[in-house]
C-alpha atoms as a PDB file:
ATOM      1  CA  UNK A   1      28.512 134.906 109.594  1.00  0.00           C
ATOM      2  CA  UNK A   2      26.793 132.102 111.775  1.00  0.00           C
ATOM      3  CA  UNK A   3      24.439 133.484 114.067  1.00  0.00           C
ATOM      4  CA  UNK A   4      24.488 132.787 117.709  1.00  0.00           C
ATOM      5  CA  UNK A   5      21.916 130.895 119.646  1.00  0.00           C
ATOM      6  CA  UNK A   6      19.205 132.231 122.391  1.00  0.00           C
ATOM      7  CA  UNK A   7      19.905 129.784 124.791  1.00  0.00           C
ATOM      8  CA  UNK A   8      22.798 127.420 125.579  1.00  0.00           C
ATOM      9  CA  UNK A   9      21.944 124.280 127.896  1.00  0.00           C
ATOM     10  CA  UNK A  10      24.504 123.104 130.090  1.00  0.00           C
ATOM     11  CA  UNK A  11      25.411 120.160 132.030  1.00  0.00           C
ATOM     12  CA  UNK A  12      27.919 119.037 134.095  1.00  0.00           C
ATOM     13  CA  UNK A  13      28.466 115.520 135.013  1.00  0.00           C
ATOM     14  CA  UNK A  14      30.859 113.133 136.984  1.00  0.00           C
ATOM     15  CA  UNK A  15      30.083 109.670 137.441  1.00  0.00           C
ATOM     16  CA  UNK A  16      26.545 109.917 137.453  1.00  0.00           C
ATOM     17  CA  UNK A  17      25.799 107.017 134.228  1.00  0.00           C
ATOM     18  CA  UNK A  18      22.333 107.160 134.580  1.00  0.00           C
ATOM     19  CA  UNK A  19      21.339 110.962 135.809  1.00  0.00           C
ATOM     20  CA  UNK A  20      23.478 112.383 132.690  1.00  0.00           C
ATOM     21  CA  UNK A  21      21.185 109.823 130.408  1.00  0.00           C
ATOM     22  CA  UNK A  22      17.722 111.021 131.865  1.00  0.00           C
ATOM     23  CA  UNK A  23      18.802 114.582 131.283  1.00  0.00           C
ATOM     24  CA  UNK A  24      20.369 114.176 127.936  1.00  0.00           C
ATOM     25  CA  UNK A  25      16.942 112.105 127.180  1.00  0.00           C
ATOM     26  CA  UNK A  26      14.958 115.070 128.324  1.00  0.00           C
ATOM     27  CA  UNK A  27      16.675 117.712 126.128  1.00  0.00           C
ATOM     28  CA  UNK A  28      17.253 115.502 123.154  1.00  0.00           C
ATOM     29  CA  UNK A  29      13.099 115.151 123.702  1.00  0.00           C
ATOM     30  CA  UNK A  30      12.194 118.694 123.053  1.00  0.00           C
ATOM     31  CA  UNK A  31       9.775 119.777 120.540  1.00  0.00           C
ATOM     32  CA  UNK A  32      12.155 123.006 119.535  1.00  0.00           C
ATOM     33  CA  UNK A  33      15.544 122.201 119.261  1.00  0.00           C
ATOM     34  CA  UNK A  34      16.797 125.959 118.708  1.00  0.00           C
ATOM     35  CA  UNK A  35      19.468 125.877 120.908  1.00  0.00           C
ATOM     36  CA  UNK A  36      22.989 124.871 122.005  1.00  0.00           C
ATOM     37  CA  UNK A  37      23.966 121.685 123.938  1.00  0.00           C
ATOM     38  CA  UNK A  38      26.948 121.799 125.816  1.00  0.00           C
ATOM     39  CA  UNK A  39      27.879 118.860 127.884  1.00  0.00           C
ATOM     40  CA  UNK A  40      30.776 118.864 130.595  1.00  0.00           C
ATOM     41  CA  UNK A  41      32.244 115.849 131.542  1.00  0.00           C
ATOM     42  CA  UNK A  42      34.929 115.863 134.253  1.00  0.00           C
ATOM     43  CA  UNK A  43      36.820 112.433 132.908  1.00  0.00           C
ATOM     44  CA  UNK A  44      34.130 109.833 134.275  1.00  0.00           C
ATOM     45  CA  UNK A  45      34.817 106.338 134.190  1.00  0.00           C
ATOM     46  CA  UNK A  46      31.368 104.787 135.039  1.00  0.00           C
ATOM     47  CA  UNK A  47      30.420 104.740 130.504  1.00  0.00           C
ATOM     48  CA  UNK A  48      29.391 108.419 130.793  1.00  0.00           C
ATOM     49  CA  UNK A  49      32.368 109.234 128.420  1.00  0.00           C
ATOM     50  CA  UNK A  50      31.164 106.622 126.149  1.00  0.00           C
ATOM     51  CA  UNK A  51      27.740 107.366 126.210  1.00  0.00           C
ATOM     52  CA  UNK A  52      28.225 111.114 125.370  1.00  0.00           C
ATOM     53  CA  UNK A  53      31.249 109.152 122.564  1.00  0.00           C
ATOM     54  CA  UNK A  54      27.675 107.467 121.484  1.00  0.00           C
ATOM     55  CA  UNK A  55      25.775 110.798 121.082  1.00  0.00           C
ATOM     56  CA  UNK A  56      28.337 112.785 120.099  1.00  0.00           C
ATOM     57  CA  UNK A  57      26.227 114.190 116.423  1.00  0.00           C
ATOM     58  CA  UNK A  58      23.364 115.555 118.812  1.00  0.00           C
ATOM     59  CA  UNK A  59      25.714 117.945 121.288  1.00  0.00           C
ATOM     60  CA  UNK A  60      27.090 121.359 120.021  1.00  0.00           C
ATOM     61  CA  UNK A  61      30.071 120.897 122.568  1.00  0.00           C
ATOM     62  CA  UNK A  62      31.150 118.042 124.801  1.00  0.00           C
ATOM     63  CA  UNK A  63      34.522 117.207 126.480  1.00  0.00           C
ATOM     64  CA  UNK A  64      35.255 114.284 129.121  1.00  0.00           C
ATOM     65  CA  UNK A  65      38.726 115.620 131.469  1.00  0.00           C
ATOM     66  CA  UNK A  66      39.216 115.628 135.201  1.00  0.00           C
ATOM     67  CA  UNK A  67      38.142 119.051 136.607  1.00  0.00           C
ATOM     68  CA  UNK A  68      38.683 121.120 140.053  1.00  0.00           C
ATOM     69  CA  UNK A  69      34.695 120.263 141.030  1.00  0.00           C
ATOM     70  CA  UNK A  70      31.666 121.161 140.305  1.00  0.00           C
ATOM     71  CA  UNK A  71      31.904 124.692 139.485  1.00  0.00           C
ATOM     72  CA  UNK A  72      34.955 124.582 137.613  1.00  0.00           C
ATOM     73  CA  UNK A  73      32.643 122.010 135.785  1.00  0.00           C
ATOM     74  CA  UNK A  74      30.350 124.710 135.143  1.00  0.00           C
ATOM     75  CA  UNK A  75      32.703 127.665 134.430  1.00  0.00           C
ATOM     76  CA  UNK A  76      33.775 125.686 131.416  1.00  0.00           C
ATOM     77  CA  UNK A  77      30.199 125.553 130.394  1.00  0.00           C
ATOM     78  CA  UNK A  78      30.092 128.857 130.569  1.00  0.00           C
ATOM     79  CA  UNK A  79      33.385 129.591 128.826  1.00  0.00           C
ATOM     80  CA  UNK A  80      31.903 127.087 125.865  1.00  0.00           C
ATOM     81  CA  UNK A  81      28.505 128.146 125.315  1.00  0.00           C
ATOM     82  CA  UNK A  82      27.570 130.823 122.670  1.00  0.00           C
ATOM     83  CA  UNK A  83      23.723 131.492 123.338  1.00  0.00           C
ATOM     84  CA  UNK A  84      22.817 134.807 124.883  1.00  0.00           C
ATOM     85  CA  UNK A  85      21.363 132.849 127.578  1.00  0.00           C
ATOM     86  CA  UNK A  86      22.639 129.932 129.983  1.00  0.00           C
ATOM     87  CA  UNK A  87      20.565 127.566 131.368  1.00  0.00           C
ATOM     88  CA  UNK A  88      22.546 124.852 133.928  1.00  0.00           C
ATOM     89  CA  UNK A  89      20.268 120.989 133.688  1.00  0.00           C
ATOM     90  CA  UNK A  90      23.143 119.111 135.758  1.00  0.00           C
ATOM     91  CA  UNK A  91      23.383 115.446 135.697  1.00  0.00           C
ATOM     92  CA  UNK A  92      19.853 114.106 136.761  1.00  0.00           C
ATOM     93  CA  UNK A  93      17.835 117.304 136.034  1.00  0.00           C
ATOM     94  CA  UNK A  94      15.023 116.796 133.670  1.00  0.00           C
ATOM     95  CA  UNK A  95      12.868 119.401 131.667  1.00  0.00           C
ATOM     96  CA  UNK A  96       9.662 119.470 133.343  1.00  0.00           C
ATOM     97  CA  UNK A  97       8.275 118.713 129.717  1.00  0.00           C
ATOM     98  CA  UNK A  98       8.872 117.884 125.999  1.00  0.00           C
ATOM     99  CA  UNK A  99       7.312 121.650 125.630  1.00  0.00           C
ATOM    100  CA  UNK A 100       9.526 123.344 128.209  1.00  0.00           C
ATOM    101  CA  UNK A 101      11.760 125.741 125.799  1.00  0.00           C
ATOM    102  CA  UNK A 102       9.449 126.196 123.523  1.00  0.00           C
ATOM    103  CA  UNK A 103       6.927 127.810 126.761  1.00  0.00           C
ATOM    104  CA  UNK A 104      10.208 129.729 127.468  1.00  0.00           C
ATOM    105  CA  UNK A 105      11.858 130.937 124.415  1.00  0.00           C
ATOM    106  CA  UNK A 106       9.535 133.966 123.776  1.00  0.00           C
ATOM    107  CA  UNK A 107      10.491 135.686 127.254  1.00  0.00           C
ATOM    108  CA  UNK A 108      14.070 134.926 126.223  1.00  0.00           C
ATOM    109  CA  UNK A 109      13.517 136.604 122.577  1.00  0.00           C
ATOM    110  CA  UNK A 110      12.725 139.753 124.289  1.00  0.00           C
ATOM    111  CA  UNK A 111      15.829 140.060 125.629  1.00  0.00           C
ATOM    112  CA  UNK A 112      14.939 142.516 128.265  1.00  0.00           C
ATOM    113  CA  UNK A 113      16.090 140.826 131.961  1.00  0.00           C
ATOM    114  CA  UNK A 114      19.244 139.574 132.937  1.00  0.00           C
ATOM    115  CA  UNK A 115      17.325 136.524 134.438  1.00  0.00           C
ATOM    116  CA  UNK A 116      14.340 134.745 134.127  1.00  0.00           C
ATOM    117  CA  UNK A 117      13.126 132.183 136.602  1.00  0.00           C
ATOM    118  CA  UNK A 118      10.253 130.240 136.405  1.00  0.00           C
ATOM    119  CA  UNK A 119       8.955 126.665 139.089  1.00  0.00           C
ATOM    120  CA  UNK A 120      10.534 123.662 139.373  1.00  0.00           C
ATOM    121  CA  UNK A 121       9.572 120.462 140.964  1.00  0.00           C
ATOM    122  CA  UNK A 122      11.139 118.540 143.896  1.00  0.00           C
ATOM    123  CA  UNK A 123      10.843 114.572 143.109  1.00  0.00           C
ATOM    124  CA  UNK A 124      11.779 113.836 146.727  1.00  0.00           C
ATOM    125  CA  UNK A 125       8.938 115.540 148.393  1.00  0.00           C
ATOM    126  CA  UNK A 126       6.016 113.933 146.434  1.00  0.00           C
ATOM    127  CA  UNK A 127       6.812 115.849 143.090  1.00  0.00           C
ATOM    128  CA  UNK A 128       6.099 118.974 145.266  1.00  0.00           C
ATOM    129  CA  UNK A 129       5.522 121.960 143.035  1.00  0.00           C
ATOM    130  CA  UNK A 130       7.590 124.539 144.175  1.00  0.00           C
ATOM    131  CA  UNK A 131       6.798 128.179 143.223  1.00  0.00           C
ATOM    132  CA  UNK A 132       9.131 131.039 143.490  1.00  0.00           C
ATOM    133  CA  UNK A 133       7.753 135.004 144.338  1.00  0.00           C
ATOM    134  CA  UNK A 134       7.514 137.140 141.649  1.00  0.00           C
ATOM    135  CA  UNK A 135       9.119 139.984 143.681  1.00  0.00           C
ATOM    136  CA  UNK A 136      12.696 139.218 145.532  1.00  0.00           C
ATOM    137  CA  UNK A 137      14.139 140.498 148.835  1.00  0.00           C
ATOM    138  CA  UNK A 138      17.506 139.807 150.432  1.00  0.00           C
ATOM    139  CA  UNK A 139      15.369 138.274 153.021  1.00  0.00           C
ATOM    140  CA  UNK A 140      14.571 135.676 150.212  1.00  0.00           C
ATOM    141  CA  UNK A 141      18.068 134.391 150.138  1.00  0.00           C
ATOM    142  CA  UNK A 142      18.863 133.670 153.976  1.00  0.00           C
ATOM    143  CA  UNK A 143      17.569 130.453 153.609  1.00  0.00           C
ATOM    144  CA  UNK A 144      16.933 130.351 149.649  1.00  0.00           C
ATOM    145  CA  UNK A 145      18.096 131.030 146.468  1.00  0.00           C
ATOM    146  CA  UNK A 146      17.237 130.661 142.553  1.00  0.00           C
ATOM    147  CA  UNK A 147      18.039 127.246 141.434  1.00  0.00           C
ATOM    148  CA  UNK A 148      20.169 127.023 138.642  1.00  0.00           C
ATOM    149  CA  UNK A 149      17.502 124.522 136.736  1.00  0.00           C
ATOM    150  CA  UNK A 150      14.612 127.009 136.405  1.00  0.00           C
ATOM    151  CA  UNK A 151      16.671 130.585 135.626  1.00  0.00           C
ATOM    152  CA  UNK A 152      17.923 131.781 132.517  1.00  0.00           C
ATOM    153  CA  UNK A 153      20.915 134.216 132.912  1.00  0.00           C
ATOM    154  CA  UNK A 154      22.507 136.052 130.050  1.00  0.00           C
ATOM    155  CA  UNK A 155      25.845 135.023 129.734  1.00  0.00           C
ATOM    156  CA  UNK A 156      26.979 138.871 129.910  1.00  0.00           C
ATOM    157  CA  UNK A 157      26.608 138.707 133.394  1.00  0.00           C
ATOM    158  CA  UNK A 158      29.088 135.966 133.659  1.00  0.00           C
ATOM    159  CA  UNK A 159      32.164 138.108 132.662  1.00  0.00           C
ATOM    160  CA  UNK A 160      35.577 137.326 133.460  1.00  0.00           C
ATOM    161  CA  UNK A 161      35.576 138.586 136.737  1.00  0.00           C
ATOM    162  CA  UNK A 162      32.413 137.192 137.353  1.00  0.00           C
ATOM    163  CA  UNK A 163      32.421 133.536 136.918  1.00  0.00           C
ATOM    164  CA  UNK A 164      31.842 131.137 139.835  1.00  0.00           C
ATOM    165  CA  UNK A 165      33.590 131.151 142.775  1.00  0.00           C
ATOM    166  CA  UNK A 166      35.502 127.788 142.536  1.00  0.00           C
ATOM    167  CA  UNK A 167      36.759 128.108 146.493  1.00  0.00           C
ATOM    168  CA  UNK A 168      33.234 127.494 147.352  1.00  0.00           C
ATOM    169  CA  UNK A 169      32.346 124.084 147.877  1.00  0.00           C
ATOM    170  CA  UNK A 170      28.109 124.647 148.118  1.00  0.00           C
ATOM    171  CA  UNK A 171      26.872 127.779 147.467  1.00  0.00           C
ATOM    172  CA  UNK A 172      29.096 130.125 144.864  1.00  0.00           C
ATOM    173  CA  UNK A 173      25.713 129.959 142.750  1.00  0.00           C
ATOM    174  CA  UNK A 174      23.915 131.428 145.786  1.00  0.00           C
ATOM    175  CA  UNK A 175      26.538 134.097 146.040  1.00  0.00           C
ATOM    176  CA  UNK A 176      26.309 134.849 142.144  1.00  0.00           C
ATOM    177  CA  UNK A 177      22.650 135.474 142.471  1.00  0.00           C
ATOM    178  CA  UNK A 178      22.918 137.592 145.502  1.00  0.00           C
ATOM    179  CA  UNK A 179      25.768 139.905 144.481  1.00  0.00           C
ATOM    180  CA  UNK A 180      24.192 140.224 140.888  1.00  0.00           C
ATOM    181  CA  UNK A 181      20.823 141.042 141.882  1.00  0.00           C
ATOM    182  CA  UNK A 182      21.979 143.399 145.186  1.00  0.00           C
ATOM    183  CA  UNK A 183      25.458 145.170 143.862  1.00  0.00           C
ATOM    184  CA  UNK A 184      25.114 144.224 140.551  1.00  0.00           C
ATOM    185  CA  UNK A 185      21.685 145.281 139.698  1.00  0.00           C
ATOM    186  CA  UNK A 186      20.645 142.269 137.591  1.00  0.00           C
ATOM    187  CA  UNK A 187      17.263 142.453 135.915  1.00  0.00           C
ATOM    188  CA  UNK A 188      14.944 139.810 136.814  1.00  0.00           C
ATOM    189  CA  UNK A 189      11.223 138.246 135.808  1.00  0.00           C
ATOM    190  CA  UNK A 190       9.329 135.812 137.184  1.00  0.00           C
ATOM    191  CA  UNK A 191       7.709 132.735 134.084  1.00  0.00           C
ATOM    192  CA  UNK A 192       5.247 130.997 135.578  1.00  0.00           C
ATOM    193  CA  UNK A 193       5.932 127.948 133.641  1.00  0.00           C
ATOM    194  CA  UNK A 194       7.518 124.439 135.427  1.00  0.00           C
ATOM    195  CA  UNK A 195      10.524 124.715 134.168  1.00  0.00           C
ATOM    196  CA  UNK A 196      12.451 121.457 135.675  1.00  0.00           C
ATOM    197  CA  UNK A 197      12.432 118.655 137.771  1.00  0.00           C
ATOM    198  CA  UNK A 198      15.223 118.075 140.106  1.00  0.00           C
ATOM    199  CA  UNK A 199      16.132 115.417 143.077  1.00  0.00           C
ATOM    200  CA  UNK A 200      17.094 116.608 146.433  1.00  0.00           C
ATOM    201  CA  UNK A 201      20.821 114.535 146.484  1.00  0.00           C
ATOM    202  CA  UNK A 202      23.209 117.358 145.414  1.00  0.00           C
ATOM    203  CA  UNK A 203      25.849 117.731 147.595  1.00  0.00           C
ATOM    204  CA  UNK A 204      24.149 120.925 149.605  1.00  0.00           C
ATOM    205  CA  UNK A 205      21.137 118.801 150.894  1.00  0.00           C
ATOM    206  CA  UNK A 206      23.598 116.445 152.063  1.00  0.00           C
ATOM    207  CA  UNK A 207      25.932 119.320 153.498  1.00  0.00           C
ATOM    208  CA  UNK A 208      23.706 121.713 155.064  1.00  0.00           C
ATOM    209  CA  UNK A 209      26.597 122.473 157.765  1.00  0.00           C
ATOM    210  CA  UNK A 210      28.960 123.853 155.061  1.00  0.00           C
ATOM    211  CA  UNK A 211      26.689 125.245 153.169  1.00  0.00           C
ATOM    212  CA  UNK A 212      25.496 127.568 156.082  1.00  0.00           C
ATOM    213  CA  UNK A 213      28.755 127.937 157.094  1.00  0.00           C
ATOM    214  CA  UNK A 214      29.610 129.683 153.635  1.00  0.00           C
ATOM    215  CA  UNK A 215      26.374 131.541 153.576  1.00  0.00           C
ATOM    216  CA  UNK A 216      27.498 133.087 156.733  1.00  0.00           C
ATOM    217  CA  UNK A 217      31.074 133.783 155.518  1.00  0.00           C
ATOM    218  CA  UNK A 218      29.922 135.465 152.335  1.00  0.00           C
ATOM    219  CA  UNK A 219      26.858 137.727 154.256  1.00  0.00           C
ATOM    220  CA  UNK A 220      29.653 138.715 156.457  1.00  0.00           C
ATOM    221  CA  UNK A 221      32.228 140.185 153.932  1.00  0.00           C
ATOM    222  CA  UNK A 222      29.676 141.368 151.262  1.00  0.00           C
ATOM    223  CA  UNK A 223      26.859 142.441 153.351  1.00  0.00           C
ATOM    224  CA  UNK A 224      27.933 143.432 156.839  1.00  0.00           C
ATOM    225  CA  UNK A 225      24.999 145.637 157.713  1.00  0.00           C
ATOM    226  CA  UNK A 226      22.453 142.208 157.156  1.00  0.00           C
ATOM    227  CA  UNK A 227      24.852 139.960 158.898  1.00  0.00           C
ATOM    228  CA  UNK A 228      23.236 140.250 162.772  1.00  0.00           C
ATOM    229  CA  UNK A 229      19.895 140.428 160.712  1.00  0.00           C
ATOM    230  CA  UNK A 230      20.456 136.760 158.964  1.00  0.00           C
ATOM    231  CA  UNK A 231      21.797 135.176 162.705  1.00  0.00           C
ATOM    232  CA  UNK A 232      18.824 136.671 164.359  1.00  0.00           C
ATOM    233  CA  UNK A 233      16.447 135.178 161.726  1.00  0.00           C
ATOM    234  CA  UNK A 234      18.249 131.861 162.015  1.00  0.00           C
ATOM    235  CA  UNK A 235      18.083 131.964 165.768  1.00  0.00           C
ATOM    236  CA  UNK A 236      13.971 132.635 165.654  1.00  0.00           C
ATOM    237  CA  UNK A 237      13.845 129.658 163.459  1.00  0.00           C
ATOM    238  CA  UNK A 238      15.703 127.373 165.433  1.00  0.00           C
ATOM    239  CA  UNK A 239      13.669 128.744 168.684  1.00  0.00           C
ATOM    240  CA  UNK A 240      10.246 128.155 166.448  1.00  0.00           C
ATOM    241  CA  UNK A 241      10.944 125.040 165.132  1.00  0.00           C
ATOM    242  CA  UNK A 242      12.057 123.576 168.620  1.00  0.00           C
ATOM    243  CA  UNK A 243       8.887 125.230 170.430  1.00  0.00           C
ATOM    244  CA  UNK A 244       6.784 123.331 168.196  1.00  0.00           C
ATOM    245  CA  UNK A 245       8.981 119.955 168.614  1.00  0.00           C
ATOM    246  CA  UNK A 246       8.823 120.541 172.194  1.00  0.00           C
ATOM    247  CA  UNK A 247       5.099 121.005 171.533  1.00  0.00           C
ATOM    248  CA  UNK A 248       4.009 117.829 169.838  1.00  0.00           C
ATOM    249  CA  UNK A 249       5.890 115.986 172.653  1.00  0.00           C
ATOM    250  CA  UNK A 250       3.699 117.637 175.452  1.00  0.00           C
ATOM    251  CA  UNK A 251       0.707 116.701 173.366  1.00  0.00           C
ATOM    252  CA  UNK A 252       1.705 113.002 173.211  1.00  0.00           C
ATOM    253  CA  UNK A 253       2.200 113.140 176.881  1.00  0.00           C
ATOM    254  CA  UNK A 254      -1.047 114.297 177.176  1.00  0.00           C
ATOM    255  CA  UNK A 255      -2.830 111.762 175.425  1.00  0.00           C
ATOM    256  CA  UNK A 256      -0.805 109.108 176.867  1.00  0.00           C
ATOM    257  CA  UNK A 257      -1.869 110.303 180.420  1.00  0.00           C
ATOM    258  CA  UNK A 258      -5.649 110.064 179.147  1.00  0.00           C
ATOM    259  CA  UNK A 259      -5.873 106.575 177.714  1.00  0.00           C
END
């Protein structure tokens, strides 16, 4: 009987040539290659079929056909891979290092949480280290979440009836998070190791009107009793942020009026 892996890495990709070859190039790079590679194409035409065609000996599981979007994309991942644990690397993710699973695969051999998260980096802000708390509150997810390139979920918690929403557009990875780890009582640790590196151009950063819209929506219908609380902490930060806009401005008055 062939033993199943730790960890499964997933990726998704659509069109995205040379993202899918930095990530590939940053898993393929890893000093311990105990685990399962399982690539999701959804029927690119831009060579990513024929580069994954090209590299074919080196993933576990790869298939190139037109999908419903990205988290259809990454239900088949999940529906593919074998490993106790799931890790998503999308298209243009990288492994903070050559070292990366190996710093991670002990936690993972204990088997004891549902999820562990660890840092990850955001290229766009001047390779800005972000860090994530080691303890979680619901207040933690009105404007944040876990991102799916540093946490390690056991693919038990993904059961049938628990795969991505695919009528989310944005966020059904925000909403699997919050439902497992409030109603679901997921287990969760905090690594902290860098686990990835990651570009701010998904399609949330460049949608942040939808994806509040479905925050709202799914707050509202799960969680009724934080709903006012998560519009009155968006309101405060809308008043903040324009007090200290308005601010600056009267400071620049100011100084004009003095020179």
């Amino acid at each position: 009987m062939i033993s199943k892996p730790l960890l499964s890495i997933i990726t998704i990709n659509y069109n995205n040539l040379d993202g899918l070859k930095r990530t590939v190039e940053s898993v393929f790079t890893q000093t311990c290659q105990d685990f399962e590679y399982v690539v999701i194409d959804g029927g690119s035409s831009d060579g990513s079929t024929e580069f994954l065609n090209a590299n074919a000996s080196k993933l576990d599981y790869c298939i190139s056909e037109p999908d419903k979007g990205i988290y259809n994309a990454m239900n088949k991942g999940i529906l593919a891979a074998t490993g106790e644990y799931l890790l998503f690397l999308n298209s243009g993710d990288l492994l903070f290092s050559n070292e990366t699973i190996d710093c991670v695969l002990p936690f993972l051999s204990s088997r004891v949480k549902d999820i562990y998260y660890g840092n990850i980096i955001n290229r766009d802000h001047q390779d800005e280290l972000v860090r994530y708390d080691q303890k979680i509150t619901f207040k933690s997810f009105f404007d944040g979440s876990l991102p799916h390139p540093c946490s390690f979920i056991k693919r038990t918690c993904f059961l049938e009836d628990n795969l991505y929403d695919e009528d989310l557009k944005i966020v059904s990875d925000w909403k699997f998070f919050v439902l497992g780890i409030f109603k679901k009582d997921f287990s969760f640790q905090y690594i902290d190791q860098t686990i990835a590196i990651y570009y701010l151009d998904g399609i949330s950063s460049a949608n942040k009107g939808l994806d509040n819209y479905e925050r709202e929506k799914i707050l509202k219908q799960e969680f009724p009793l934080f709903y006012d609380d998560y519009l009155e902490y968006q309101m405060l930060k809308y008043y903040f942020k324009k007090y200290k806009l308005d601010r600056i401005k009267s400071w620049i008055v100011a100084l004009k009026n003095k020179i």
